[in-house]
C-alpha atoms as a PDB file:
ATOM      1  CA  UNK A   1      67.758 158.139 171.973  1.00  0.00           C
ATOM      2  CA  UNK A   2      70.374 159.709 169.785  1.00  0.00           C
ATOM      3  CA  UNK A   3      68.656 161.377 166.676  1.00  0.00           C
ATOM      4  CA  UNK A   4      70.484 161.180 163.133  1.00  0.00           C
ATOM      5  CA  UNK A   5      72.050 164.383 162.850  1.00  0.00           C
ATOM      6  CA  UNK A   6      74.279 165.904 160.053  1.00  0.00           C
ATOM      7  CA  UNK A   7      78.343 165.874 161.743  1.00  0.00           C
ATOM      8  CA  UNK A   8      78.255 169.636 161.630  1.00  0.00           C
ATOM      9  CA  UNK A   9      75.076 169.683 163.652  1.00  0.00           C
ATOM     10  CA  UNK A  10      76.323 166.820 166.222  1.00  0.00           C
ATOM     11  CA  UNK A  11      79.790 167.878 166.857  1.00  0.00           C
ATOM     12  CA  UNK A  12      78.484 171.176 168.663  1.00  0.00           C
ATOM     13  CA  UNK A  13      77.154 168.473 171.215  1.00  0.00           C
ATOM     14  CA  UNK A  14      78.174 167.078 174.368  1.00  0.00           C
ATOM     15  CA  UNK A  15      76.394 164.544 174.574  1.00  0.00           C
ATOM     16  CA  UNK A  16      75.672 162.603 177.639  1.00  0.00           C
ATOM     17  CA  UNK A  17      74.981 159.104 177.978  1.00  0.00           C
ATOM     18  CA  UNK A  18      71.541 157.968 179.459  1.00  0.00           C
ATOM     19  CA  UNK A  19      71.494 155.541 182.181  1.00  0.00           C
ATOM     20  CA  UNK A  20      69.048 152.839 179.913  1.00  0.00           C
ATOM     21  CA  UNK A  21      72.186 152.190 177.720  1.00  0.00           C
ATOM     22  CA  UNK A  22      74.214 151.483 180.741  1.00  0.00           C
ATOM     23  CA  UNK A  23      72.119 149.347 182.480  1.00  0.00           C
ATOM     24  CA  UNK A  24      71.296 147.408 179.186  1.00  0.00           C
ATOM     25  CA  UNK A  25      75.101 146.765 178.674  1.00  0.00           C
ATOM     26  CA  UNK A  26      75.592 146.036 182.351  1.00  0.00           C
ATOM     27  CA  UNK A  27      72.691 143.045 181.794  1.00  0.00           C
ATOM     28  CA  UNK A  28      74.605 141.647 179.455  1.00  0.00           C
ATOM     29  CA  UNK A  29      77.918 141.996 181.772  1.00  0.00           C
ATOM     30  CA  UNK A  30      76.060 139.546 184.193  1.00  0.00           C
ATOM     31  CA  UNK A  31      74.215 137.348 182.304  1.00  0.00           C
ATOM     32  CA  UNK A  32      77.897 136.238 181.431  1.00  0.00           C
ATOM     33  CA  UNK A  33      79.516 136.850 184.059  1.00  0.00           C
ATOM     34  CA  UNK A  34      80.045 134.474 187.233  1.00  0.00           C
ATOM     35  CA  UNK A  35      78.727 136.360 190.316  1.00  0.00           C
ATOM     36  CA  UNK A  36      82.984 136.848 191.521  1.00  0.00           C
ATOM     37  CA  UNK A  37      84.131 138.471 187.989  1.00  0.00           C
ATOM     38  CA  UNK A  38      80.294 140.699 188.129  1.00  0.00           C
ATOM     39  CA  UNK A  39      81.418 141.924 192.266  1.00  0.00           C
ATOM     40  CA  UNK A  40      85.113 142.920 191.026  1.00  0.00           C
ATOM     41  CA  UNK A  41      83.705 145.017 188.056  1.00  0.00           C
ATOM     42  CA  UNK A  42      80.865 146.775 190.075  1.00  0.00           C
ATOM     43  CA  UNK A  43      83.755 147.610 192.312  1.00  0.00           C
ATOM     44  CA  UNK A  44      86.034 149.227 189.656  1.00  0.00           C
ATOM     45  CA  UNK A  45      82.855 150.914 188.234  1.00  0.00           C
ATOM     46  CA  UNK A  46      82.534 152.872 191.437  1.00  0.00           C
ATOM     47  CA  UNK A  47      86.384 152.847 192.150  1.00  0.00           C
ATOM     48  CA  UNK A  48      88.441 156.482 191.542  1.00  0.00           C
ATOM     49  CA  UNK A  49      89.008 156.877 187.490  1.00  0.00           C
ATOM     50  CA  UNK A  50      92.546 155.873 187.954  1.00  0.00           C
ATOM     51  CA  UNK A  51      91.214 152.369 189.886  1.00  0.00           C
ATOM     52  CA  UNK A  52      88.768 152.310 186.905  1.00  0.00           C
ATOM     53  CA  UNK A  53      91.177 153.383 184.205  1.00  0.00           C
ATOM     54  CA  UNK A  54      93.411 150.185 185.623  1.00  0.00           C
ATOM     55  CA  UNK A  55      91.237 147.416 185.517  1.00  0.00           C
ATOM     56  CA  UNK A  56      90.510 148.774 182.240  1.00  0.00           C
ATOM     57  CA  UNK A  57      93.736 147.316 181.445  1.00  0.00           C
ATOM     58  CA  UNK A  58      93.569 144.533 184.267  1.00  0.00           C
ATOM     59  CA  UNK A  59      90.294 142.868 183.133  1.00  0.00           C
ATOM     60  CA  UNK A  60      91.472 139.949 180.677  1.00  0.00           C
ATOM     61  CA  UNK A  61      93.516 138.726 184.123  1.00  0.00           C
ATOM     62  CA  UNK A  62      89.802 138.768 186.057  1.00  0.00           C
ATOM     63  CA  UNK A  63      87.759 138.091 183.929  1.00  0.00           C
ATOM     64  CA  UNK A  64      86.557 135.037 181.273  1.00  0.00           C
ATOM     65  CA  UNK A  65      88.099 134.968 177.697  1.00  0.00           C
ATOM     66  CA  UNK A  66      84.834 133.704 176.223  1.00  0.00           C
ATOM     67  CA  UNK A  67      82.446 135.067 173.748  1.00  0.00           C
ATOM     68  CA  UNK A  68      79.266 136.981 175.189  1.00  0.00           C
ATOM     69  CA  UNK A  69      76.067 135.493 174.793  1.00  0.00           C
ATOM     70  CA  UNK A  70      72.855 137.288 174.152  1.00  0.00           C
ATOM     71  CA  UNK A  71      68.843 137.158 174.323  1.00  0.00           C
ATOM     72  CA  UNK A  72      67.302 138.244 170.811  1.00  0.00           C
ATOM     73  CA  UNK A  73      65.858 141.113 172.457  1.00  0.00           C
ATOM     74  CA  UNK A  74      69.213 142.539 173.875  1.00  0.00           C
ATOM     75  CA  UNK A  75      69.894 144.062 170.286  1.00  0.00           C
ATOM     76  CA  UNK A  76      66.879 145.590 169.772  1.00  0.00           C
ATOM     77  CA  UNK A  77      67.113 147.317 173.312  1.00  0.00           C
ATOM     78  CA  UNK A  78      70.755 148.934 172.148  1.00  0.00           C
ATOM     79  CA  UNK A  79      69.109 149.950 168.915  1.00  0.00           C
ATOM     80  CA  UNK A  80      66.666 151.888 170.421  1.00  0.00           C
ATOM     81  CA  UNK A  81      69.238 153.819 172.468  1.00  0.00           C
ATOM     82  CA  UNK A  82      72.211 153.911 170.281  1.00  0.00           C
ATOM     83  CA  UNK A  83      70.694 153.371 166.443  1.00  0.00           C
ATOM     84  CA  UNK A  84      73.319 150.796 164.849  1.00  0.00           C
ATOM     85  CA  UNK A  85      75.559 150.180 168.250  1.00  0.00           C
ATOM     86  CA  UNK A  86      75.882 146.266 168.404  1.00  0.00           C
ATOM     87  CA  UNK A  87      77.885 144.130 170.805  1.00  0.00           C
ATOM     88  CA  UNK A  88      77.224 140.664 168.824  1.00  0.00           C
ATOM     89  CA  UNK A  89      80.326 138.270 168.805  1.00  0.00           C
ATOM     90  CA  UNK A  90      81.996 140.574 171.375  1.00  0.00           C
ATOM     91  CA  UNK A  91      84.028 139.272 174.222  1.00  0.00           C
ATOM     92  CA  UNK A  92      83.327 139.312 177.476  1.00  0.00           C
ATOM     93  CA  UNK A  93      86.793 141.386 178.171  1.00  0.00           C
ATOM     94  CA  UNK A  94      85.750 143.653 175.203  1.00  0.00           C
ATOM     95  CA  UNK A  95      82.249 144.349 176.314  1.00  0.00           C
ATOM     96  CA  UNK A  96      83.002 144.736 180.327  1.00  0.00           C
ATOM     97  CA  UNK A  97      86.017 147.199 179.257  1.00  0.00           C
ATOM     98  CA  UNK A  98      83.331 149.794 177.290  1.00  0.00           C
ATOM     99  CA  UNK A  99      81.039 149.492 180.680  1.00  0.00           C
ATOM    100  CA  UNK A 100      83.767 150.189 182.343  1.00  0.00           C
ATOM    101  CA  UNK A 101      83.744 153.248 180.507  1.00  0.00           C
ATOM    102  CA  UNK A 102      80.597 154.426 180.551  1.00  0.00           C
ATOM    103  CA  UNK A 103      81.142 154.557 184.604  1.00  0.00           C
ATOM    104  CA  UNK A 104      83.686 157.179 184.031  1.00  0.00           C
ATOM    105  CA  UNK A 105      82.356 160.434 184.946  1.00  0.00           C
ATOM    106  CA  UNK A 106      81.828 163.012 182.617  1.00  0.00           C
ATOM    107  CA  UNK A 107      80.594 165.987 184.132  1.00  0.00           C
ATOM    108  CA  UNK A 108      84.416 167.292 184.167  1.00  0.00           C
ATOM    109  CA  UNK A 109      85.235 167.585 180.417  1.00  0.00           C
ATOM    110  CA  UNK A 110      88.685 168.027 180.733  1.00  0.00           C
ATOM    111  CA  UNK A 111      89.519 165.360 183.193  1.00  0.00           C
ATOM    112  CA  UNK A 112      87.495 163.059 181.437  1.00  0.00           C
ATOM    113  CA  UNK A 113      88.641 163.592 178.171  1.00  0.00           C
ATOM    114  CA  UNK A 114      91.987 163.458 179.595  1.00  0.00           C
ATOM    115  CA  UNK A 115      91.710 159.999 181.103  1.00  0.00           C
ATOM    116  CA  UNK A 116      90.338 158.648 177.431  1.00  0.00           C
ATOM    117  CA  UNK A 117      93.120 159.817 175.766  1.00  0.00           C
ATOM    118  CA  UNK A 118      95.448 158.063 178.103  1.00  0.00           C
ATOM    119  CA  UNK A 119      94.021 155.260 177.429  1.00  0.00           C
ATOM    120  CA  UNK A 120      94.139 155.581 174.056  1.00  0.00           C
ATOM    121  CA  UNK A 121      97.972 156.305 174.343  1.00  0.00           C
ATOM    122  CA  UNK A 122      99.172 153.076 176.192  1.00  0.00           C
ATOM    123  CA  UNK A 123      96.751 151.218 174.927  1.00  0.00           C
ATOM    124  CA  UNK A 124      97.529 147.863 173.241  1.00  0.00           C
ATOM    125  CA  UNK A 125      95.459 146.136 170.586  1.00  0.00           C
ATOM    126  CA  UNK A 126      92.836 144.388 172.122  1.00  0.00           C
ATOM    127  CA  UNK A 127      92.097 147.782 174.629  1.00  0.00           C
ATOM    128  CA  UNK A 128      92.714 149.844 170.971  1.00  0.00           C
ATOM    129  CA  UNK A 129      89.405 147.505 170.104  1.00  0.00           C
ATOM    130  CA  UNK A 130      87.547 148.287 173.434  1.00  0.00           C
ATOM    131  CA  UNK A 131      88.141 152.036 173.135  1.00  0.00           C
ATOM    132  CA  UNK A 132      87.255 152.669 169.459  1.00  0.00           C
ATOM    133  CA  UNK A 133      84.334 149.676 170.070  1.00  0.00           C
ATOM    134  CA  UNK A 134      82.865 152.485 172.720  1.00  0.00           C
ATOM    135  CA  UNK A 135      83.007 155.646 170.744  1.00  0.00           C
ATOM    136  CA  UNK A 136      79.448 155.970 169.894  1.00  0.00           C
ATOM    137  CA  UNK A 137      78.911 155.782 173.950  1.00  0.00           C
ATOM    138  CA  UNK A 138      81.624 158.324 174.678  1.00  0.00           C
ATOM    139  CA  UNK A 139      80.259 161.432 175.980  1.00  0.00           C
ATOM    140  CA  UNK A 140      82.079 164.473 173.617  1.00  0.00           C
ATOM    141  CA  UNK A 141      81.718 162.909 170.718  1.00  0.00           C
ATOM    142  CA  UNK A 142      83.923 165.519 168.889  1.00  0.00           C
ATOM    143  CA  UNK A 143      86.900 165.026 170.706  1.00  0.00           C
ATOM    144  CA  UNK A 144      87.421 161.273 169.605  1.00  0.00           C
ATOM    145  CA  UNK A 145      87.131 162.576 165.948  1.00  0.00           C
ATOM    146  CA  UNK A 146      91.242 162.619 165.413  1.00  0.00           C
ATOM    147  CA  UNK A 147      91.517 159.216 167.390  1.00  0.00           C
ATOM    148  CA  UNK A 148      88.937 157.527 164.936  1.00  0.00           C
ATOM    149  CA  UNK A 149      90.370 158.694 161.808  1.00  0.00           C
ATOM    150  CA  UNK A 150      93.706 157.507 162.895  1.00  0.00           C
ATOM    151  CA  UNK A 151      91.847 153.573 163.315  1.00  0.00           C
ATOM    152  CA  UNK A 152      90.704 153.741 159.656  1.00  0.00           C
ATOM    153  CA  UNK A 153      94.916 154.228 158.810  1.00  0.00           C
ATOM    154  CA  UNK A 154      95.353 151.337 161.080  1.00  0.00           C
ATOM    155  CA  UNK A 155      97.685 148.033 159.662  1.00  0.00           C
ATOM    156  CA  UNK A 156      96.246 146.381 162.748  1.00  0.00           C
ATOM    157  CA  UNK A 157      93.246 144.517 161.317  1.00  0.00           C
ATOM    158  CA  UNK A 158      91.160 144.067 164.587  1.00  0.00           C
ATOM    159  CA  UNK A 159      91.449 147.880 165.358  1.00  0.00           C
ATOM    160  CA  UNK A 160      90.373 149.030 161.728  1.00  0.00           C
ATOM    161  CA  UNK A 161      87.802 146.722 161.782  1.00  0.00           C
ATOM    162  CA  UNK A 162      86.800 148.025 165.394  1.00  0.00           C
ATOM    163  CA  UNK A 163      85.956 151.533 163.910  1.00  0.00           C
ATOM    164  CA  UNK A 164      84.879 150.287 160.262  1.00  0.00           C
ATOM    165  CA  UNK A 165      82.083 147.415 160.754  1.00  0.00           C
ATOM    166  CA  UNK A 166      78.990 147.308 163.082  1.00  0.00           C
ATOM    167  CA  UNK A 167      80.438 151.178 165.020  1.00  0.00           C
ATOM    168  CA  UNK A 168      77.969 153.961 164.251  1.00  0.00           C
ATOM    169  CA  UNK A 169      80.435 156.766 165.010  1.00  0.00           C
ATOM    170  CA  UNK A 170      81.912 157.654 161.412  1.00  0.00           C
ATOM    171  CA  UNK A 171      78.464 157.609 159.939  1.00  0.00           C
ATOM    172  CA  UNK A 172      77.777 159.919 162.360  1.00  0.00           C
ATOM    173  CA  UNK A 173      80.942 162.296 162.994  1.00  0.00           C
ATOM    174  CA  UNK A 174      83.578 161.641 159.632  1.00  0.00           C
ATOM    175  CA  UNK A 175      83.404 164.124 156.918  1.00  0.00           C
ATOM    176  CA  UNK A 176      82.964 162.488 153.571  1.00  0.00           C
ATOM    177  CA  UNK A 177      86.793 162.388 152.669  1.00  0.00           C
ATOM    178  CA  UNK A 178      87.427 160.374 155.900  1.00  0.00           C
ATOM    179  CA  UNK A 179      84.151 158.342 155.447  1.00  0.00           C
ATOM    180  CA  UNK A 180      85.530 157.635 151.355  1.00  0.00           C
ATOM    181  CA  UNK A 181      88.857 156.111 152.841  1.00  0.00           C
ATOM    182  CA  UNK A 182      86.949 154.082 155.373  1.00  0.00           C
ATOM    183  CA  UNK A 183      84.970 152.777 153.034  1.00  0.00           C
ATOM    184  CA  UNK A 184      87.840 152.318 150.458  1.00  0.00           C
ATOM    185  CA  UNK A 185      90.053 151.375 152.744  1.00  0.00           C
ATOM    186  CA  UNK A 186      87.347 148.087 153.688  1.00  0.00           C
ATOM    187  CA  UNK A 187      86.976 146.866 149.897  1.00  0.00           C
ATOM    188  CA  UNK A 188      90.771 147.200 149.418  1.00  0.00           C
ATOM    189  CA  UNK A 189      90.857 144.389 152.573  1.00  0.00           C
ATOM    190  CA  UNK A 190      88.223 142.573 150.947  1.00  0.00           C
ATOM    191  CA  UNK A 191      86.273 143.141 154.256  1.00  0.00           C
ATOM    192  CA  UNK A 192      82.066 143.199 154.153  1.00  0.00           C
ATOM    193  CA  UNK A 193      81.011 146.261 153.180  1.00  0.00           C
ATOM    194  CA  UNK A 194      77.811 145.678 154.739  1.00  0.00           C
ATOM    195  CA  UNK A 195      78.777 145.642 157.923  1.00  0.00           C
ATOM    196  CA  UNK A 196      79.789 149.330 157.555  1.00  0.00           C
ATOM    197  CA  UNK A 197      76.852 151.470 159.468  1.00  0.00           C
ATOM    198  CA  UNK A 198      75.021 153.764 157.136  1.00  0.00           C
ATOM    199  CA  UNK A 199      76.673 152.593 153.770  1.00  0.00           C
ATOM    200  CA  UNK A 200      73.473 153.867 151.928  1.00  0.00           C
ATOM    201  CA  UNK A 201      72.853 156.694 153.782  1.00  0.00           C
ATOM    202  CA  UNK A 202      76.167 158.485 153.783  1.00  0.00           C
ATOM    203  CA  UNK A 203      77.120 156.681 149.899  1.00  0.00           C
ATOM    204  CA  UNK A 204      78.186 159.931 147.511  1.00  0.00           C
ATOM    205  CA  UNK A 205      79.236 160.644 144.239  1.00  0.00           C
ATOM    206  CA  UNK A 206      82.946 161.042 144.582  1.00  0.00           C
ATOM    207  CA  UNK A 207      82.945 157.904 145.916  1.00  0.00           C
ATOM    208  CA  UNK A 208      81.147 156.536 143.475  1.00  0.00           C
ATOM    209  CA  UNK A 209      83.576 157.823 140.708  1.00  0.00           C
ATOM    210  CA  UNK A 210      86.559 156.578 142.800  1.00  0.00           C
ATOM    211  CA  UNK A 211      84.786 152.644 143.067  1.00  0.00           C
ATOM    212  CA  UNK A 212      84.653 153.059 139.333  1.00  0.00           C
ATOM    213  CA  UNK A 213      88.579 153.811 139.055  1.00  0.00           C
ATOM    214  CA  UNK A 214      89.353 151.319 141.531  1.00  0.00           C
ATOM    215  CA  UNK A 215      87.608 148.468 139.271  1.00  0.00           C
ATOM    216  CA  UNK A 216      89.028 149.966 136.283  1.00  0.00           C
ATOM    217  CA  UNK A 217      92.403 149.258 137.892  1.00  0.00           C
ATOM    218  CA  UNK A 218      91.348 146.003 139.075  1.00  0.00           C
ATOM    219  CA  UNK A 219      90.008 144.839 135.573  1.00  0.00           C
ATOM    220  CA  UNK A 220      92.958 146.125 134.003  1.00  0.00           C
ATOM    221  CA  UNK A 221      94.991 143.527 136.226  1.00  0.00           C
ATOM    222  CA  UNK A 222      92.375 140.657 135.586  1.00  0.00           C
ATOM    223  CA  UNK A 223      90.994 140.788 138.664  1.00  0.00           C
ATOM    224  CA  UNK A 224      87.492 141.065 139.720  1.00  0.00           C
ATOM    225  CA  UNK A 225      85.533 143.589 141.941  1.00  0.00           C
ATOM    226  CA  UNK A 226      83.080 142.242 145.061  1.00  0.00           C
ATOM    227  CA  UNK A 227      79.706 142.980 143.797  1.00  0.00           C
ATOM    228  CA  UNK A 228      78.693 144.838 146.850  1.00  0.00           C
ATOM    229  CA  UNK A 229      80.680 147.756 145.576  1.00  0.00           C
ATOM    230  CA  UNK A 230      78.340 148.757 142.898  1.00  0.00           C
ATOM    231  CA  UNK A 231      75.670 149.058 145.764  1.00  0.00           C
ATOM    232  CA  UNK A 232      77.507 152.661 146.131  1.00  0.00           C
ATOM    233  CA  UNK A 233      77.044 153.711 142.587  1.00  0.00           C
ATOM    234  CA  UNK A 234      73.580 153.185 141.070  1.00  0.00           C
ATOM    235  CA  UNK A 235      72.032 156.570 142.633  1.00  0.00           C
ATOM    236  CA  UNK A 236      74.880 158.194 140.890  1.00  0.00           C
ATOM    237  CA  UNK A 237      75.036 156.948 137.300  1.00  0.00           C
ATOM    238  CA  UNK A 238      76.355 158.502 134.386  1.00  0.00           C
ATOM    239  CA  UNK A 239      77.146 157.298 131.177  1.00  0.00           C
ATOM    240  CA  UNK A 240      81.097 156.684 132.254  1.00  0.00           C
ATOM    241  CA  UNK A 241      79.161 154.443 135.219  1.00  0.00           C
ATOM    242  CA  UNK A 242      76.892 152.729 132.816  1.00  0.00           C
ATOM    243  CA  UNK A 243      79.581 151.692 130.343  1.00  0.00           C
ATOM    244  CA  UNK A 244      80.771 149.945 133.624  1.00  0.00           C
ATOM    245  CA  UNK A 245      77.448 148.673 134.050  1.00  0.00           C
ATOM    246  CA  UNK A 246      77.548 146.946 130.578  1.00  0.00           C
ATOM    247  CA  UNK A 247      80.772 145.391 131.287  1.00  0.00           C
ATOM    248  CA  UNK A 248      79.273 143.967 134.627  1.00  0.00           C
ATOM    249  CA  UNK A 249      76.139 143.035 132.552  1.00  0.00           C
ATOM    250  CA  UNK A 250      78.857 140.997 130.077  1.00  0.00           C
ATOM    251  CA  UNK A 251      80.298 139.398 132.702  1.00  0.00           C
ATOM    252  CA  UNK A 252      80.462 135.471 133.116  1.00  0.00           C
ATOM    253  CA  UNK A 253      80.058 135.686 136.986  1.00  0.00           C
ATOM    254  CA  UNK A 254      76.569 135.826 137.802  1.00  0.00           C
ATOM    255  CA  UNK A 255      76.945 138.073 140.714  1.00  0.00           C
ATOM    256  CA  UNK A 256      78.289 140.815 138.363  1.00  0.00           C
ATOM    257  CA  UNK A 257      75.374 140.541 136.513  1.00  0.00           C
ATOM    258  CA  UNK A 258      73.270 140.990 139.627  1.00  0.00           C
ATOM    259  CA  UNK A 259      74.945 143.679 140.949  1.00  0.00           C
ATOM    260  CA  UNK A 260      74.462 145.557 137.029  1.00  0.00           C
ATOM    261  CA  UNK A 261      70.756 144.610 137.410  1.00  0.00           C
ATOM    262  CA  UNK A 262      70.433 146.475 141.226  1.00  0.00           C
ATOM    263  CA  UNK A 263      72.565 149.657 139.925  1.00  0.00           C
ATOM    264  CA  UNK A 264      70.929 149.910 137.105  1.00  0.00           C
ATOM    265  CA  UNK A 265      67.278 150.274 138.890  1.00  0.00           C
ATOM    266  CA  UNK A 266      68.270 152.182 141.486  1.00  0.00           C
ATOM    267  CA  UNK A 267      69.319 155.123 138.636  1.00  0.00           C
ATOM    268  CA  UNK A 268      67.249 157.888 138.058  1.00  0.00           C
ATOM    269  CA  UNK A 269      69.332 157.555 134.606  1.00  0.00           C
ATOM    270  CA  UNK A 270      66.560 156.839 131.479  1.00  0.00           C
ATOM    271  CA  UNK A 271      69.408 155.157 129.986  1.00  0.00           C
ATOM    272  CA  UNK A 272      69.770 152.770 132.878  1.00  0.00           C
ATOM    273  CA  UNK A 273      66.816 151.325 132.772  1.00  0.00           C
ATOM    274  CA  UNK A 274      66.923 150.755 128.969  1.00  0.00           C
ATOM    275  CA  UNK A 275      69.827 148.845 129.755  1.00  0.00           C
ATOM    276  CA  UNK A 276      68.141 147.121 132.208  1.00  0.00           C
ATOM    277  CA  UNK A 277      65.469 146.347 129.949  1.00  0.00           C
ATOM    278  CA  UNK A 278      67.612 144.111 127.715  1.00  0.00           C
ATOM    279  CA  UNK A 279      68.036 141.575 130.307  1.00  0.00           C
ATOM    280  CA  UNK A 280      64.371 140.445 131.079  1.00  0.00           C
ATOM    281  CA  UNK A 281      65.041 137.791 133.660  1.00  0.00           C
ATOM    282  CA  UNK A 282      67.635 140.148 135.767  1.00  0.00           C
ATOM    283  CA  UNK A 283      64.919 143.113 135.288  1.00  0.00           C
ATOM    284  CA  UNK A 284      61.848 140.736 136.935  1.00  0.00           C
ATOM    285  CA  UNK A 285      63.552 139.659 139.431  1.00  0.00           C
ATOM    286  CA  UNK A 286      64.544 143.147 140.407  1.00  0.00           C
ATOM    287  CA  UNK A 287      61.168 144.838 140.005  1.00  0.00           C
ATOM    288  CA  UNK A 288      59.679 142.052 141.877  1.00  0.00           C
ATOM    289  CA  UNK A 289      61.594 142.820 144.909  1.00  0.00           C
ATOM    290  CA  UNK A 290      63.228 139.029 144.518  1.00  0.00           C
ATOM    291  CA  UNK A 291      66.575 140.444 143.899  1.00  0.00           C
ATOM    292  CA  UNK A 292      68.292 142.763 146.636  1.00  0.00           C
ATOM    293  CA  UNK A 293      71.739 143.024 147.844  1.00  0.00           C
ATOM    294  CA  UNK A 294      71.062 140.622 150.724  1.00  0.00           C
ATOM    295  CA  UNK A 295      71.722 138.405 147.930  1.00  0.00           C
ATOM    296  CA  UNK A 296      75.272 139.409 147.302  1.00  0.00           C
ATOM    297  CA  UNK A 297      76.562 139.729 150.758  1.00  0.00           C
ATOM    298  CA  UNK A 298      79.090 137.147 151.716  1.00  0.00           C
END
């Protein structure tokens, strides 16, 4: 099981792969798999990396198009090996791909690192997806660093969302200035910030301060922010974020005034929770537990 670690501490890591996680992904491969398209990929998975390396690319001409299917338990299983790794709504090319790279043998660093990062230099889109989609599996977890910064720069939607949503690698390995832009990056797109892995846990001030500017900017141009964003700012209040709290707290949209009510009692600020106090109903519901930001996810 792969322990929460601060990046520093992880990146001096090689990290191996255990077998469970292979064999719980290779489950899935056959439960949707027909028994002809599970033979050809247990015989690339034992082929010679370059065999492998090509039916990496070859596998959308072998193997079904669909969408995987999957017993409740299945996600519990990869939790418990990989904490936030999920292949839900994957493809069947997409998830056979990563197993096809967790076959690839690791114990030479360089040659394995080396056949990655040809991969990731021919690759097209939808192998872009399978590569940054297996990150959190790849053994030298430092080396892929570069490679997953580049995905958050990405104009190709499916690759940034590969590396952004439902991928526990940048919680893990990004410095906060790369995790800021991801996260940035993903309310600029008007993508669900909730499906970023380890929003609360790696959330900071800067970035805080920087949400603040970028409704500011967004208020100055009459438009409105998602109220997930303010999820990101309560533990860091000041009185510059409060003032923005009031103005949420004056808004005519509801979900503003939710998202005021969530900040505001998450603060450690006295002054928060006076403001808090002048809006009874909001305040209840919060205290009770009947309000959360479950509420405002879309």
């Amino acid at each position: 099981m792969i322990t929460r670690m601060r990046p520093a501490l992880i990146r001096s890591q090689s990290y191996i792969m255990s077998d469970i996680i292979k064999n719980k992904i290779w489950e899935i491969v056959t439960r949707n798999t027909t028994a002809a398209e599970a033979d050809w990929l247990q015989q690339k998975g034992t082929a010679s990396p370059m065999e492998l390396m090509t039916a990496f690319v070859a596998a959308p001409r072998f193997l079904s198009k669909k969408i995987i299917t999957i017993s409740t338990d299945i996600p519990w299983d990869l939790n418990s090996e990989v904490s936030g790794f999920s292949v839900e709504n994957w493809s069947l090319v997409r998830l056979s791909r990563v197993w096809l790279l967790t076959q690839l043998d690791p114990s030479d660093k360089e040659a394995y690192v080396k056949n990655i990062e040809t991969l990731f230099d021919t690759a097209e889109m939808n192998e872009l997806v399978a590569l940054y989609s297996a990150l959190p599996l790849l053994s030298y977890p430092d080396q892929w660093l570069f490679r997953a910064t580049d995905a958050v720069r990405s104009n190709m939607g499916f690759v940034f969302d590969a590396i952004a949503l439902h991928n526990p690698y940048p919680e893990k390995y990004f410095s906060e200035l790369a995790w800021n832009q991801m996260v940035l990056k993903t309310i600029f797109n008007d993508k669900p910030i909730h499906f970023i892995e380890g929003l609360e846990n790696r959330s900071n001030e800067k970035l805080a301060v920087t949400l603040s500017d970028f409704a500011h900017e967004r208020w100055a141009a009459g438009r409105s922010v998602p109220p997930q964003v303010w999820r990101l700012v309560g533990k860091y209040m000041n009185p510059a974020l409060l003032t923005d709290a009031q103005h949420l707290f004056d808004s005519a949209n509801l979900g503003d005034q939710k998202a005021a009510a969530l900040a505001c009692n998450e603060s450690s600020l006295a002054a928060a929770h006076y403001l808090l106090a002048k809006y009874p109903d909001l305040e209840k519901s919060v205290k009770s537990g009947e309000l959360t930001w479950a509420e405002l996810e879309n």
